[in-house]
Protein backbone atom coordinates (compact mmCIF):
# COMPACT_ATOMS: atom_id res chain seq x y z
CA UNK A 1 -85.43 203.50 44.10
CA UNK A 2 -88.38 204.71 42.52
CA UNK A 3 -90.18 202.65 39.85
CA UNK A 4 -93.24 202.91 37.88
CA UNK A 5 -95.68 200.22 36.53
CA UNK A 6 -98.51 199.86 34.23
CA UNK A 7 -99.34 196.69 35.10
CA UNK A 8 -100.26 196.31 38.70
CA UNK A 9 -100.62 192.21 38.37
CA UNK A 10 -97.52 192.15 37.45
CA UNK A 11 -95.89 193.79 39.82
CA UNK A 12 -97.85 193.56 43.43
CA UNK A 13 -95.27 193.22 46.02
CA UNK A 14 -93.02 195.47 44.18
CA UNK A 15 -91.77 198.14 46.80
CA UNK A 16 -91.49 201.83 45.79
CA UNK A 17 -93.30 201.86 42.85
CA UNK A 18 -96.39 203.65 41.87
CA UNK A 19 -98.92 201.99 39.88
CA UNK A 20 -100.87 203.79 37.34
CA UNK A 21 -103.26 202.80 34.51
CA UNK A 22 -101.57 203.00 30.75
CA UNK A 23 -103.79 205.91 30.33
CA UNK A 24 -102.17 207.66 33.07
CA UNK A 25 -99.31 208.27 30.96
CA UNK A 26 -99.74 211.97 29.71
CA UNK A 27 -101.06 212.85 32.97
CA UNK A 28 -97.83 211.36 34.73
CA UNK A 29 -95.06 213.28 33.04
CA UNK A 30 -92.85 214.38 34.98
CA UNK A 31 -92.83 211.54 37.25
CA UNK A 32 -92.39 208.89 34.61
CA UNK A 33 -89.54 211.01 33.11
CA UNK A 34 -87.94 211.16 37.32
CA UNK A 35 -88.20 207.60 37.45
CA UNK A 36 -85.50 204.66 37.26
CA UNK A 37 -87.47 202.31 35.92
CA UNK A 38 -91.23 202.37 34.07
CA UNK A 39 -92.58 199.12 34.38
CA UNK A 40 -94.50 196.77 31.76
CA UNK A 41 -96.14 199.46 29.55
CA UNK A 42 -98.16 198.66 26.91
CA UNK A 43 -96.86 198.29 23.32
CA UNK A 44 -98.36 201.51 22.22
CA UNK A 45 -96.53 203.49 25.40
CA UNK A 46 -92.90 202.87 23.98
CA UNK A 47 -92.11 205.33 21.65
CA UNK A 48 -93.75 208.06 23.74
CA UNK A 49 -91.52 206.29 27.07
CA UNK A 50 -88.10 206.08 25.11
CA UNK A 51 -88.22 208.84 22.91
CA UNK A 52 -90.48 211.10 24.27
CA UNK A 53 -89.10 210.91 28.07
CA UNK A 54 -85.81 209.18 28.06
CA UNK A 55 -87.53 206.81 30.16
CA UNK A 56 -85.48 203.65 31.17
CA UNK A 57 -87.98 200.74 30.18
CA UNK A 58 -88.68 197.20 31.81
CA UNK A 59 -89.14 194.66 29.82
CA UNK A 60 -86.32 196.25 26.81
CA UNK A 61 -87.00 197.92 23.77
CA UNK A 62 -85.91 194.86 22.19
CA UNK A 63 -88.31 192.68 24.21
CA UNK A 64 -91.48 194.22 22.77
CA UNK A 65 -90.12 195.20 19.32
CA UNK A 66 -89.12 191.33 18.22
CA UNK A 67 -91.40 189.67 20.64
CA UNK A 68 -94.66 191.89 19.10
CA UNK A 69 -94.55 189.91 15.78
CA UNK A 70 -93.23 186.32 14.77
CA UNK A 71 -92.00 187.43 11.84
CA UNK A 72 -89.18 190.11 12.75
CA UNK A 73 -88.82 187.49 15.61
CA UNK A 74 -87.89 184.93 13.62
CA UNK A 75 -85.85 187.20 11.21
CA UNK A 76 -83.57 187.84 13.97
CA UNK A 77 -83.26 184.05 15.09
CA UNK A 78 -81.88 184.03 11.75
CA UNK A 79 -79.44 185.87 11.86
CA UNK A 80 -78.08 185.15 14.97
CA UNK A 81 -78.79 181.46 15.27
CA UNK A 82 -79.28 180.22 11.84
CA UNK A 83 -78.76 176.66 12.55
CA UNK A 84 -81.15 176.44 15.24
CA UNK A 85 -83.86 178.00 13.68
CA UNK A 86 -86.53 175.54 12.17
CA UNK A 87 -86.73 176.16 8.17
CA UNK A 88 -89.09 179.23 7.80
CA UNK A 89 -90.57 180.82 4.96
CA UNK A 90 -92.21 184.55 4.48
CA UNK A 91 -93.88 185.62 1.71
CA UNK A 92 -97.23 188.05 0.88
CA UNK A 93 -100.68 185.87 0.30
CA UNK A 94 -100.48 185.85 -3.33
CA UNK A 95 -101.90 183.48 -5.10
CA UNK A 96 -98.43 182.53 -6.99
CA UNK A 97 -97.14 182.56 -3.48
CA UNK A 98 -99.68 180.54 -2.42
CA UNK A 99 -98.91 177.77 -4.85
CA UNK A 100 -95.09 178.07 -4.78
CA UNK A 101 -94.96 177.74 -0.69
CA UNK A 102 -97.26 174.87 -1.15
CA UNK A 103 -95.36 172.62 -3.44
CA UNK A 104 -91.75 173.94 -1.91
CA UNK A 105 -92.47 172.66 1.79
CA UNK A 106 -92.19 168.86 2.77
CA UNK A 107 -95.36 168.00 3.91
CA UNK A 108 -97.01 168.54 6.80
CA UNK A 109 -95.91 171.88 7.68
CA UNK A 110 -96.79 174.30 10.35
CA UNK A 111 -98.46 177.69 9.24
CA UNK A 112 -98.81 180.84 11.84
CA UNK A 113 -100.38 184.11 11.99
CA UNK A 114 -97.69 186.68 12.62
CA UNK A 115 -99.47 188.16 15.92
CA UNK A 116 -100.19 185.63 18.23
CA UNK A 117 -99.71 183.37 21.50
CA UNK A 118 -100.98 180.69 23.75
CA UNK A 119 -101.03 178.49 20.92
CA UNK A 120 -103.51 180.19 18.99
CA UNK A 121 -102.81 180.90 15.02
CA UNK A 122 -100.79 177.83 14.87
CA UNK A 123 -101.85 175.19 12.30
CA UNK A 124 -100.47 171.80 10.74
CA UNK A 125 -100.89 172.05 6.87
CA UNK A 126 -101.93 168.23 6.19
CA UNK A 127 -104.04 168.79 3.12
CA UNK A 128 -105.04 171.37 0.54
CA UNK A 129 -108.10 171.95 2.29
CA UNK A 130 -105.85 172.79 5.63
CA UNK A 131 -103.76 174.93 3.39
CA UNK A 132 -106.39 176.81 1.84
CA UNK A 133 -108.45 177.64 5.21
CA UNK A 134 -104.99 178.79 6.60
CA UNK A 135 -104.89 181.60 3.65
CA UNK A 136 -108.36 182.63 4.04
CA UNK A 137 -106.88 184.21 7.72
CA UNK A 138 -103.63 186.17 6.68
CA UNK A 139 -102.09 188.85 4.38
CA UNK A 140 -98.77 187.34 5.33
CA UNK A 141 -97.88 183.63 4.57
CA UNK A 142 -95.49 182.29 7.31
CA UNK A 143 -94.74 178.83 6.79
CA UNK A 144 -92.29 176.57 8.97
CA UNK A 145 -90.99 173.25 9.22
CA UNK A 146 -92.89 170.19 10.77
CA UNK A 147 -90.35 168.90 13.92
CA UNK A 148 -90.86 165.43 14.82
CA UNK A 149 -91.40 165.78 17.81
CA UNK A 150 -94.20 164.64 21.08
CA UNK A 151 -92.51 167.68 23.50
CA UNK A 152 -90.56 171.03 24.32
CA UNK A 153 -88.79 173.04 26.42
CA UNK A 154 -89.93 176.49 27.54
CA UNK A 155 -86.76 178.41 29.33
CA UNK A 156 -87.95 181.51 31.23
CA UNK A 157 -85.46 184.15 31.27
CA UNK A 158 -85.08 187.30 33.64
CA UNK A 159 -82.85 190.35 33.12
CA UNK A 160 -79.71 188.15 32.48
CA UNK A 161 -80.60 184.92 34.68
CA UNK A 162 -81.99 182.08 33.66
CA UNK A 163 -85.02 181.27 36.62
CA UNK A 164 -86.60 178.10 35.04
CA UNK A 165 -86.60 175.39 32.40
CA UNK A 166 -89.08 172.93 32.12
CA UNK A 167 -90.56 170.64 29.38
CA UNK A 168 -93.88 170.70 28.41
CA UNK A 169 -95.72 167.36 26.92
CA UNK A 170 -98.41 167.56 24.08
CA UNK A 171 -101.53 167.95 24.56
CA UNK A 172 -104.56 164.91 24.22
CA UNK A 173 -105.55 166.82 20.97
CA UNK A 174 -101.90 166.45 19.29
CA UNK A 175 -99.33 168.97 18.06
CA UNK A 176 -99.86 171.25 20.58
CA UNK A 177 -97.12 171.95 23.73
CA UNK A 178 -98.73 175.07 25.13
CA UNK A 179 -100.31 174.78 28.32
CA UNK A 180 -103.36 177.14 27.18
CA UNK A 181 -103.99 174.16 24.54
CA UNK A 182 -103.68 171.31 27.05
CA UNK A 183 -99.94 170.86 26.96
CA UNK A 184 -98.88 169.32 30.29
CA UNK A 185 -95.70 170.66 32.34
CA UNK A 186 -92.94 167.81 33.36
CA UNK A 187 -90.39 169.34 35.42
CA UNK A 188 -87.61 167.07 34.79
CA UNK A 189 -83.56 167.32 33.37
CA UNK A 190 -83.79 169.88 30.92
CA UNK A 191 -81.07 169.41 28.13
CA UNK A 192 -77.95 172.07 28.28
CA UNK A 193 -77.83 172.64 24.76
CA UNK A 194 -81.77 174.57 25.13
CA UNK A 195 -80.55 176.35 27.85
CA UNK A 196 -77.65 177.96 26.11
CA UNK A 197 -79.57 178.67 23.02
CA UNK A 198 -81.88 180.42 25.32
CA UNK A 199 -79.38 182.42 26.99
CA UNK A 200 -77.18 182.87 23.55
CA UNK A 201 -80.76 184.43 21.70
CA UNK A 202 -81.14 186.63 24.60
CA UNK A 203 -77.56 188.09 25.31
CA UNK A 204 -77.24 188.71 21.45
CA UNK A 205 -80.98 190.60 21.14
CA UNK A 206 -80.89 192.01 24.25
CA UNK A 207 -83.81 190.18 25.34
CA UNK A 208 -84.24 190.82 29.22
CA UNK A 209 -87.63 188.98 29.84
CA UNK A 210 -88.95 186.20 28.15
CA UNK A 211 -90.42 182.77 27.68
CA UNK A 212 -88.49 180.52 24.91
CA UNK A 213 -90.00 177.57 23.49
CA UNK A 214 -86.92 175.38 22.13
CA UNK A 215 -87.32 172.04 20.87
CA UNK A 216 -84.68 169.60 20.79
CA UNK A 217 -84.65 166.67 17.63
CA UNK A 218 -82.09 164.79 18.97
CA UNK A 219 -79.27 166.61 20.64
CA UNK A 220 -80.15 169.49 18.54
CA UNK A 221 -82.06 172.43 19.70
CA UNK A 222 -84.54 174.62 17.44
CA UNK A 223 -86.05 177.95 18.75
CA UNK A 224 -89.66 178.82 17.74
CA UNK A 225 -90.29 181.59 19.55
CA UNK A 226 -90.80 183.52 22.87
CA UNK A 227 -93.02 185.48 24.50
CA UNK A 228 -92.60 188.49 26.38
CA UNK A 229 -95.20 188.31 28.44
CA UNK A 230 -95.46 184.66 29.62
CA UNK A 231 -97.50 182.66 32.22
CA UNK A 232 -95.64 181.06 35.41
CA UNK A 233 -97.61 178.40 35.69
CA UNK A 234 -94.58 176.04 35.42
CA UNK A 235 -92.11 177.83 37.43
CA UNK A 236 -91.65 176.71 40.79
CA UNK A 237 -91.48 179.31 43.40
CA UNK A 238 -94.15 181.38 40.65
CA UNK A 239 -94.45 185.21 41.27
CA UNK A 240 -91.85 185.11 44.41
CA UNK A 241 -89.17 183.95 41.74
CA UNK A 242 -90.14 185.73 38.79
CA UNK A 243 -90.77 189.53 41.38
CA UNK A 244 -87.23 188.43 43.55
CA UNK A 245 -85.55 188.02 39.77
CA UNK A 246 -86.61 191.53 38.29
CA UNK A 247 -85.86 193.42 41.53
CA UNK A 248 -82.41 192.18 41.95
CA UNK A 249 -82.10 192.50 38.04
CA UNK A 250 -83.14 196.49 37.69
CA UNK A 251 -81.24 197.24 41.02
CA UNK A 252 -77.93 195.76 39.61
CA UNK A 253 -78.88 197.75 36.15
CA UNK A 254 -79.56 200.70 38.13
CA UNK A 255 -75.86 201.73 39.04
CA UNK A 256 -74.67 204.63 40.35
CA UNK A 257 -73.71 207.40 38.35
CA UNK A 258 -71.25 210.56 38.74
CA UNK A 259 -67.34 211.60 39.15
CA UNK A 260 -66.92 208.98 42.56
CA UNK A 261 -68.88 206.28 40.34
CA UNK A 262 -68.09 205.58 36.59
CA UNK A 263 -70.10 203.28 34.82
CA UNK A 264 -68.13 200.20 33.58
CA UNK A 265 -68.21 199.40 30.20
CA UNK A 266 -71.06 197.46 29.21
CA UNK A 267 -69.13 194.10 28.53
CA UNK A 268 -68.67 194.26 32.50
CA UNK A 269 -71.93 194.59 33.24
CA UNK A 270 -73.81 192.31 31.33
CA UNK A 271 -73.92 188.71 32.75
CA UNK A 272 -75.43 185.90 32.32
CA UNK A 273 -76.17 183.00 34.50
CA UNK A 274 -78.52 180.24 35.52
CA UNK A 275 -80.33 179.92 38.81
CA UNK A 276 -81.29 177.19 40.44
């Protein structure tokens, strides 16, 4: 095999592939363009990777495309999963908008900046005061549904393999789950129905490497979001797993080609499954 990466933490221990710097790119032509897979390139890199070179990419297109902004993200939970996706509302920061969104959610509400993680850009809308701070940070209103709930469930997925599931308790501050805001990992019995939703999201979007957050009210699970690039400080067996789950992912993808070995269609080759 012969891989490249632009992100050498991320892939230490990975054999046969050459490391470069994102800036490396235009320098690095002919290589990238030779190799099976390009590894973790920066946002910017992907049109000039896909397009420009043909080049096979790892995390997918779809990966970085949805998981880049919260908004087509959640568009697409939509539409695939519209019953598991918390009551969300988009609209420009107009001051009509403003007012509408305001007296059409049940109060609290959540309210999110389009780009961003860890926890950060998340707010609960308790008051008008809350409400208006929130629209002194955005062009774009994006306004959710409060969950009642003390807890979720972040399910890691690789290629087409689910390689952990774990809850993650709120944090002493309140509201927050994430682990950057104090959230607290439990690994305990993880409820079927968050794993499937996981799995369902990322079969249907062709989603090959990412961190859900599900919640569950009841027996019901809710998606919020994921992220593409997430941290592993809950998964047990940490970079081993995660490294050991992309290899044997991209050399299964990597199939060969040519008269003595035709591709099968793609409904054979796409599985998905759980690890242990």
């Amino acid at each position: 095999m012969a891989w490249i990466s632009f992100d050498i933490f991320r892939t230490l221990g990975f054999n046969d592939t050459k490391q470069l710097k994102p800036e490396q790119i235009f320098k690095h032509r002919e290589e990238i363009s030779a190799a099976d897979w390009v590894l973790y390139p920066e946002y910017w890199q992907l049109n000039a990777l896909i397009y420009g070179l043909k080049a096979r990419v790892f995390p997918s297109q779809a990966s970085y495309l949805l998981g880049h902004n919260k908004i087509e993200m959640t568009r697409a939970f939509e539409m695939v999963a519209p019953g598991n996706t918390p009551h969300t509302e988009i609209r420009a920061n107009t001051p009509s908008n403003a007012e509408e969104l305001w007296e059409l959610m049940l109060h609290p509400f959540v309210a999110k900046l389009p780009k961003a993680s860890q926890g950060s850009g998340v707010w609960l809308i308790k008051s008008r005061a809350d409400w208006r701070a929130y629209l002194e940070k955005t062009d774009v209103l994006y306004v959710q549904e409060y969950l009642p709930i003390n807890r979720d469930i972040r399910v890691v997925i690789i290629g087409d393999t689910v390689v952990s599931a774990y809850w993650r308790l709120q944090s002493d501050q309140g509201f927050y789950n994430n682990v950057a805001k104090g959230g607290v990992i439990e690994q305990s019995a993880v409820p079927a129905q968050a794993v499937n939703l996981a799995l369902h999201l990322a079969q249907t979007l062709d989603i090959d490497h990412a961190g859900f957050d599900i919640a569950m009210v009841g027996d019901h699970p809710y998606v919020f979001e994921f992220n593409r690039l997430f941290g592993n400080q809950g998964i047990e067996g940490g970079e081993q797993k995660i490294r050991e789950a992309i290899v044997d992912y991209l050399l299964r993808k990597q199939e060969p080609t040519g008269p003595n070995f035709p591709k099968a269609p793609a409904s054979g080759r796409k599985r998905l499954r759980r690890v242990a």
